[in-house]
C-alpha atoms as a PDB file:
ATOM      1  CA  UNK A   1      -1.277 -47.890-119.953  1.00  0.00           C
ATOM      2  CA  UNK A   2      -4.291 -48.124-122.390  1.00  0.00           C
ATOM      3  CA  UNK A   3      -3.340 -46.981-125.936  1.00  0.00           C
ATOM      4  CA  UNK A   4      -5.772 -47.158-128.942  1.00  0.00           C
ATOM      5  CA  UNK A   5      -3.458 -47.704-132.293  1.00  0.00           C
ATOM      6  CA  UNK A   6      -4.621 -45.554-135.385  1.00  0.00           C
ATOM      7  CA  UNK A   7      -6.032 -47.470-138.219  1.00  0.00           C
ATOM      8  CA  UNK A   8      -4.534 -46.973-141.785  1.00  0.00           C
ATOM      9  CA  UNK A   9      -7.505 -46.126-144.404  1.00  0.00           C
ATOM     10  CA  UNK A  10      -8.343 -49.127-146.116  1.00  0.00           C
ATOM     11  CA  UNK A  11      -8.553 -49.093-149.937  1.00  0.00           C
ATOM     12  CA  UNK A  12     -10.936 -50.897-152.036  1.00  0.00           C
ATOM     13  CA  UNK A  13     -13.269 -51.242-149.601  1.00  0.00           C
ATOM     14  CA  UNK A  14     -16.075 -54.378-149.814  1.00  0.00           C
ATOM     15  CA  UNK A  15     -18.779 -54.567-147.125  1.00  0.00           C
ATOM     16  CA  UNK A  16     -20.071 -57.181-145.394  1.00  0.00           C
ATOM     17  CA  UNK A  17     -22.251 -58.279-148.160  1.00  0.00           C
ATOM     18  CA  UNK A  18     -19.813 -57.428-150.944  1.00  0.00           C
ATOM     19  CA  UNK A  19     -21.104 -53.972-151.681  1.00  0.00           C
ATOM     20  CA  UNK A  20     -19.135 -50.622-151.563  1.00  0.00           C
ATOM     21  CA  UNK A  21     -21.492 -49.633-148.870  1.00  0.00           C
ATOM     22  CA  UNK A  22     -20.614 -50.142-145.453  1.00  0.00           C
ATOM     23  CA  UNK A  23     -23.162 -51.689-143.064  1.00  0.00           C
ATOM     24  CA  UNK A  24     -23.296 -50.035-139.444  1.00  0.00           C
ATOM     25  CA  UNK A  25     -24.806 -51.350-136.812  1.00  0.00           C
ATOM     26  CA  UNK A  26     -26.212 -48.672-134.175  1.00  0.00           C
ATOM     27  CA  UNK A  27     -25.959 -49.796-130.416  1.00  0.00           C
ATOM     28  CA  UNK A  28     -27.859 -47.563-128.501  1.00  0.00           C
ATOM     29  CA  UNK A  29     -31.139 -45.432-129.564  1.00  0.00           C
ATOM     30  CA  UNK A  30     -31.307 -42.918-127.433  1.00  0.00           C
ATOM     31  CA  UNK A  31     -31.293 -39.177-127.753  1.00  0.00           C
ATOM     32  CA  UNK A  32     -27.714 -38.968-128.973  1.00  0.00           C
ATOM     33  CA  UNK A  33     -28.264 -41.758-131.167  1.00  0.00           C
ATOM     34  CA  UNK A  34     -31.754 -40.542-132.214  1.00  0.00           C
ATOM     35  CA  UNK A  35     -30.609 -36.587-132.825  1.00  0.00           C
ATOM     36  CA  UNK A  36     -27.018 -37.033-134.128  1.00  0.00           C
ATOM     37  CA  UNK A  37     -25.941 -40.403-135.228  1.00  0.00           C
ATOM     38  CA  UNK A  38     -28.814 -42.034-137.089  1.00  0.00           C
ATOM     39  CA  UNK A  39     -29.856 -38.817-139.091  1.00  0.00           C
ATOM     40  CA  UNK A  40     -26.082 -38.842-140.289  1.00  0.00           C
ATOM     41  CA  UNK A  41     -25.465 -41.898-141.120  1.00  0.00           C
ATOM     42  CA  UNK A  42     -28.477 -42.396-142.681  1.00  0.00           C
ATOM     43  CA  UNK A  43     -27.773 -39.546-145.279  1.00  0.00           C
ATOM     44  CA  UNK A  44     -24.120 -40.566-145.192  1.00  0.00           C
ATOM     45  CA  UNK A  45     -23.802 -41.836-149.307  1.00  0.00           C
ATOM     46  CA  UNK A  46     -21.232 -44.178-148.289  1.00  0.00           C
ATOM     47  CA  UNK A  47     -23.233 -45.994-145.521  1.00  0.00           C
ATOM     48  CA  UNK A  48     -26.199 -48.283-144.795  1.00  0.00           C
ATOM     49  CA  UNK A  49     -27.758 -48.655-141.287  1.00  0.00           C
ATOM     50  CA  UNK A  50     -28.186 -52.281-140.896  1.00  0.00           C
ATOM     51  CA  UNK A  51     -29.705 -52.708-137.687  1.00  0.00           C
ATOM     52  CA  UNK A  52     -30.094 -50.883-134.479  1.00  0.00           C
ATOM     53  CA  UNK A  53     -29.916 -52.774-131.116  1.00  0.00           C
ATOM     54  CA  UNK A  54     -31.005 -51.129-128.096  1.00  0.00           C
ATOM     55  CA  UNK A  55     -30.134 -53.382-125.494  1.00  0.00           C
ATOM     56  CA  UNK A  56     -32.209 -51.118-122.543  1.00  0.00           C
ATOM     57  CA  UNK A  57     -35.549 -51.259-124.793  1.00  0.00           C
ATOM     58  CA  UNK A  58     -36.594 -54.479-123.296  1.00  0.00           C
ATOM     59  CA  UNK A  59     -35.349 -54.222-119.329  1.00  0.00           C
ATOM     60  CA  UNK A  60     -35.391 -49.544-118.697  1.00  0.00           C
ATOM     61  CA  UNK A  61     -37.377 -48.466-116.142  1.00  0.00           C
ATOM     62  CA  UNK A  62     -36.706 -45.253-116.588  1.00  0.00           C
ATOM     63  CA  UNK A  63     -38.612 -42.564-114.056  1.00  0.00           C
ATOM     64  CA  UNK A  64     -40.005 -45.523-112.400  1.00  0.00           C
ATOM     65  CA  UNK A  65     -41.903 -46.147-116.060  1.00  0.00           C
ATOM     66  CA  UNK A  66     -42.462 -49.382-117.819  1.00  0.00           C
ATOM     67  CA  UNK A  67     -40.849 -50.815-121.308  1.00  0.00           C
ATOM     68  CA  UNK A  68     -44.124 -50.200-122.781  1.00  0.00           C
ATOM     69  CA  UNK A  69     -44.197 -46.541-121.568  1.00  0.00           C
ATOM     70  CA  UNK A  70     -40.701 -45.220-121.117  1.00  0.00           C
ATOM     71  CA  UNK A  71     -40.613 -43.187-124.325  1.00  0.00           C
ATOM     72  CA  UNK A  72     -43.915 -41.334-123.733  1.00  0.00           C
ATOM     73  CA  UNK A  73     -44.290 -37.277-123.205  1.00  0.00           C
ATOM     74  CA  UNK A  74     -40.981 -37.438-125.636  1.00  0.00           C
ATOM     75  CA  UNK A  75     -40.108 -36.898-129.161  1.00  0.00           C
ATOM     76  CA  UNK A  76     -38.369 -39.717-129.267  1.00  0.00           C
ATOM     77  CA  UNK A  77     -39.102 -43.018-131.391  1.00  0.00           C
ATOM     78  CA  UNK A  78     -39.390 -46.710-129.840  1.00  0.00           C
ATOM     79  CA  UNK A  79     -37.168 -48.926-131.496  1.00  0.00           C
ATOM     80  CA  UNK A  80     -40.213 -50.274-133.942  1.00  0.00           C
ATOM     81  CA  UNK A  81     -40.149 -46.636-135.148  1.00  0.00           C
ATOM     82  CA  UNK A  82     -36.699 -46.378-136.019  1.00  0.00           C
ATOM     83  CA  UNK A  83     -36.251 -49.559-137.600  1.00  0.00           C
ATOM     84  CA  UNK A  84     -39.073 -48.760-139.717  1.00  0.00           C
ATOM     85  CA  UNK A  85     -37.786 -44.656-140.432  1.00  0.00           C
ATOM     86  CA  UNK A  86     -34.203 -46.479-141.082  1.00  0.00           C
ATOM     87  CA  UNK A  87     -35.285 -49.467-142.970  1.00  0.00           C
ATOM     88  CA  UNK A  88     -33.648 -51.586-140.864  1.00  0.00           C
ATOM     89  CA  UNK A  89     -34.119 -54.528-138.148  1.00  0.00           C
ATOM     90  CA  UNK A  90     -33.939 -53.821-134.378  1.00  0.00           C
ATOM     91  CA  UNK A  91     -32.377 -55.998-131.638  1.00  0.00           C
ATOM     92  CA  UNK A  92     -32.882 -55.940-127.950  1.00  0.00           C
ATOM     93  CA  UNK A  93     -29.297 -57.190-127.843  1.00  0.00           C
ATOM     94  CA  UNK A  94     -26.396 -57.752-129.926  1.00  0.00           C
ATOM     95  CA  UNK A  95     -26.228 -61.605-129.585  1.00  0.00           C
ATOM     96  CA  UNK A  96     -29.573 -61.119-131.645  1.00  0.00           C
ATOM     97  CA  UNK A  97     -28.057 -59.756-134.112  1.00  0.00           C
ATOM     98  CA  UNK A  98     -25.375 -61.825-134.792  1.00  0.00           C
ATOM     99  CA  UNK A  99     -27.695 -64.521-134.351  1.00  0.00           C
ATOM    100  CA  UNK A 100     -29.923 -63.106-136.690  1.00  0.00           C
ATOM    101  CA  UNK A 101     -26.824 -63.253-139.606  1.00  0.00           C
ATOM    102  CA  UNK A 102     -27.268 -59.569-140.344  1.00  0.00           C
ATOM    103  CA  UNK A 103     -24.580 -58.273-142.674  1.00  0.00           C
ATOM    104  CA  UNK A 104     -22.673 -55.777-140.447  1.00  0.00           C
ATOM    105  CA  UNK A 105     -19.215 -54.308-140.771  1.00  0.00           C
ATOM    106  CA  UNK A 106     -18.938 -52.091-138.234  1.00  0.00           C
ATOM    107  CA  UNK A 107     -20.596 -51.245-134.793  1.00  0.00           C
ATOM    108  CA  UNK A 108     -20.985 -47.767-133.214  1.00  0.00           C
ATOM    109  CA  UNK A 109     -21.796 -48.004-129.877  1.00  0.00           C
ATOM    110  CA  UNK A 110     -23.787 -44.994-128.314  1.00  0.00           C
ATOM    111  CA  UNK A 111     -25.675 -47.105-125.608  1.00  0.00           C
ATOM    112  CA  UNK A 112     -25.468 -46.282-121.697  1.00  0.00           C
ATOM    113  CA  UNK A 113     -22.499 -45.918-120.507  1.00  0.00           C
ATOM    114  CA  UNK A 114     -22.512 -48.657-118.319  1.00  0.00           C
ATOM    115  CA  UNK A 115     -23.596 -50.950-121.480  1.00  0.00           C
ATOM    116  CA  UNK A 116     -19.950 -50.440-123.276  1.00  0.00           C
ATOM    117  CA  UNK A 117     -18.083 -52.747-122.134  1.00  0.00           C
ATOM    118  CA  UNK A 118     -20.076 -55.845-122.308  1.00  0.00           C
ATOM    119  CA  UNK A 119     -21.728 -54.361-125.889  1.00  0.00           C
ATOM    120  CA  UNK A 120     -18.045 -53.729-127.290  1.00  0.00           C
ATOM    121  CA  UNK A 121     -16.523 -57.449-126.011  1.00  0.00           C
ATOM    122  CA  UNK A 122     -19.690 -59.241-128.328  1.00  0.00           C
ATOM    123  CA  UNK A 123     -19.115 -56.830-131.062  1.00  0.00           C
ATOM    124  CA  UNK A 124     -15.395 -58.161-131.191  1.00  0.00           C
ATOM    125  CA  UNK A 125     -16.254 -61.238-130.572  1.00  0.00           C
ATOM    126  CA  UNK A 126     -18.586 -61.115-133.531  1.00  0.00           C
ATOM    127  CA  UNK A 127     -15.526 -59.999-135.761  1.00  0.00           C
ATOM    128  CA  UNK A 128     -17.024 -56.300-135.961  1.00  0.00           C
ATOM    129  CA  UNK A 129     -15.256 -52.755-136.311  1.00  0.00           C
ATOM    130  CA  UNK A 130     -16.234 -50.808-133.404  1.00  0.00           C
ATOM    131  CA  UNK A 131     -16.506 -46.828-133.132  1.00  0.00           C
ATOM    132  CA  UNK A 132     -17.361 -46.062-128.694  1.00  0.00           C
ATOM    133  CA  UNK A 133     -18.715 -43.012-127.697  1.00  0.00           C
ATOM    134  CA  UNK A 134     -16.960 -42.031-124.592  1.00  0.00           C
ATOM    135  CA  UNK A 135     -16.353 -43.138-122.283  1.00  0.00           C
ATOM    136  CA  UNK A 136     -15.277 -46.056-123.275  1.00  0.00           C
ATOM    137  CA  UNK A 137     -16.544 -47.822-120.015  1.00  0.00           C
ATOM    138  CA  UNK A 138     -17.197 -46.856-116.739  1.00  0.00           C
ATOM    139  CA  UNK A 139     -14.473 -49.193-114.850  1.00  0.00           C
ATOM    140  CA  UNK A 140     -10.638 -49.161-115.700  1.00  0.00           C
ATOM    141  CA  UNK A 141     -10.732 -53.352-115.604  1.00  0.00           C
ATOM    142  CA  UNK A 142     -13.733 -53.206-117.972  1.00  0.00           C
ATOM    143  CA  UNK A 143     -12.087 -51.072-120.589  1.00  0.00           C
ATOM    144  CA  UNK A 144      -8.857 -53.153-120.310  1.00  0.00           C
ATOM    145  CA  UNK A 145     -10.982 -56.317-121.114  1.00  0.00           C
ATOM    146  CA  UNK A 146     -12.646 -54.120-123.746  1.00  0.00           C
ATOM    147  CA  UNK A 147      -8.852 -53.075-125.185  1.00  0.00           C
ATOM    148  CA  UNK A 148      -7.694 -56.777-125.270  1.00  0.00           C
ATOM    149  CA  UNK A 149     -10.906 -58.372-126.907  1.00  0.00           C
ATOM    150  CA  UNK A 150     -11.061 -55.943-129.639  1.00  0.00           C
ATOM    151  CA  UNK A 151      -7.089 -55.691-130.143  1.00  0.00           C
ATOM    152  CA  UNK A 152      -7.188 -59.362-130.097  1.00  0.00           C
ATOM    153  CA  UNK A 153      -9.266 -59.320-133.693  1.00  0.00           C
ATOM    154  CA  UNK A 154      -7.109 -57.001-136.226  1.00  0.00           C
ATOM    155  CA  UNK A 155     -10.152 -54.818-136.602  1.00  0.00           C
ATOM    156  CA  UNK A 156     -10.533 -51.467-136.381  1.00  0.00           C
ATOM    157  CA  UNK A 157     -11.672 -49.859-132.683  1.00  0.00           C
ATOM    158  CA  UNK A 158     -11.542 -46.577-131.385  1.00  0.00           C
ATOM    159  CA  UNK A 159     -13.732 -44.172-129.099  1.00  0.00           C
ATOM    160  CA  UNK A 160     -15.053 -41.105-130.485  1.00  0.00           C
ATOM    161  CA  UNK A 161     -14.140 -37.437-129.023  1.00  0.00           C
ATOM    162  CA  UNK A 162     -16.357 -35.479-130.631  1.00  0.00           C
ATOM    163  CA  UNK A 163     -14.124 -32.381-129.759  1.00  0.00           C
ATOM    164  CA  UNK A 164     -11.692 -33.780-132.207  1.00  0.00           C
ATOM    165  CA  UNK A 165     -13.756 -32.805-135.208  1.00  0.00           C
ATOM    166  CA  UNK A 166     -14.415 -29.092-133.735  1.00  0.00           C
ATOM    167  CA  UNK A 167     -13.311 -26.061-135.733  1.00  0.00           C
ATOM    168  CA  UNK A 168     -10.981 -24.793-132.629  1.00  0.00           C
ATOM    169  CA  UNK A 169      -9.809 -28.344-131.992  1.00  0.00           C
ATOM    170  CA  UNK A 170      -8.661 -28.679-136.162  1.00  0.00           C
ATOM    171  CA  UNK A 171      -6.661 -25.043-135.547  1.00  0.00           C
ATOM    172  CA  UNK A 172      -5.216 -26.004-132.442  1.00  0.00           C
ATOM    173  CA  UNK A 173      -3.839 -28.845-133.950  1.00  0.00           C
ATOM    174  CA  UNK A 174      -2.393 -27.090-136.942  1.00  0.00           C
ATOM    175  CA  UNK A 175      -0.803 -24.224-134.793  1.00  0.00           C
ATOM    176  CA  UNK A 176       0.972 -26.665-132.660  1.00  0.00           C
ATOM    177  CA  UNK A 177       1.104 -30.266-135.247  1.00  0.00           C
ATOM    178  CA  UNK A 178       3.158 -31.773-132.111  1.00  0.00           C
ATOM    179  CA  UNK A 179       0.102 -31.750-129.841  1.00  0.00           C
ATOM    180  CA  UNK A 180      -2.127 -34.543-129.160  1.00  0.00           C
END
């Protein structure tokens, strides 16, 4: 049985590069990414974006269009864009990134879903906290590699339910506290 342990909040937090900031990395820049998670981080007082990686940039063929094409007709931003609307460096892949010696404490990964797993073993690898969008992966051996990589460095990983956060979620959970 997979189980994801619940992380204590951590006092006296230092980031990566010894500010009170912490430094998120966004895997992933499409629309979710693009409409929900960038905007709020980015006004988030408590948070920098430090890079964004968007490991389909370089290889989607997406409606039978090219790299160089894939994000026309939409309101969307190439990854240039975004790393120059966030401040921030882009990566066509993670290994990049690490390579690259960014400061980064944490990773959220909003990718494709089929991305996840291999994504979430390099950000553990790399020593990162990672916050998944579900699903976690698309294969039950993939998120058990997944599970054992990142419980294998003491940092914090979880996958996000955004239903968790609802209004009618928060009152469900207060009517009946013994519900998960």
């Amino acid at each position: 049985m997979l189980s994801l342990a619940r992380a204590a909040p951590r006092r006296g937090f230092s980031s990566a590069s010894g500010g009170k900031k912490a430094k998120i990395a966004l895997a992933g820049a499409g629309w979710w990414s693009q409409g929900w998670h960038l905007p709020h981080l980015h006004s988030h007082p408590n948070c920098e974006i430090a890079a964004i990686v968007d490991p389909s940039f370089e290889t989607a063929h997406w409606n039978g269009q090219s790299k160089d094409n894939h994000w026309s007709g939409s309101n969307f931003l190439n990854i240039q864009e975004l790393g120059e609307k966030y401040g921030c460096p882009t990566f066509a892949d993670v290994d990049d990134m690490v390579a690259a010696g960014v400061p980064v404490d944490g990773v959220l990964v909003a990718s494709n879903h089929a991305t996840h797993a291999e994504i979430g073993i390099k950000c553990a690898a790399a020593g990162y906290h990672i916050m998944m969008e579900k699903p976690m992966t698309t294969d039950v051996a993939e998120a058990r590699a997944l599970l054992e990589s990142a419980q294998s460095t003491g940092k914090v990983f979880m996958v996000n339910n955004t239903a968790n956060w609802r209004k009618n979620s928060k009152l469900a959970k207060v009517r009946n506290p013994g519900a998960r």
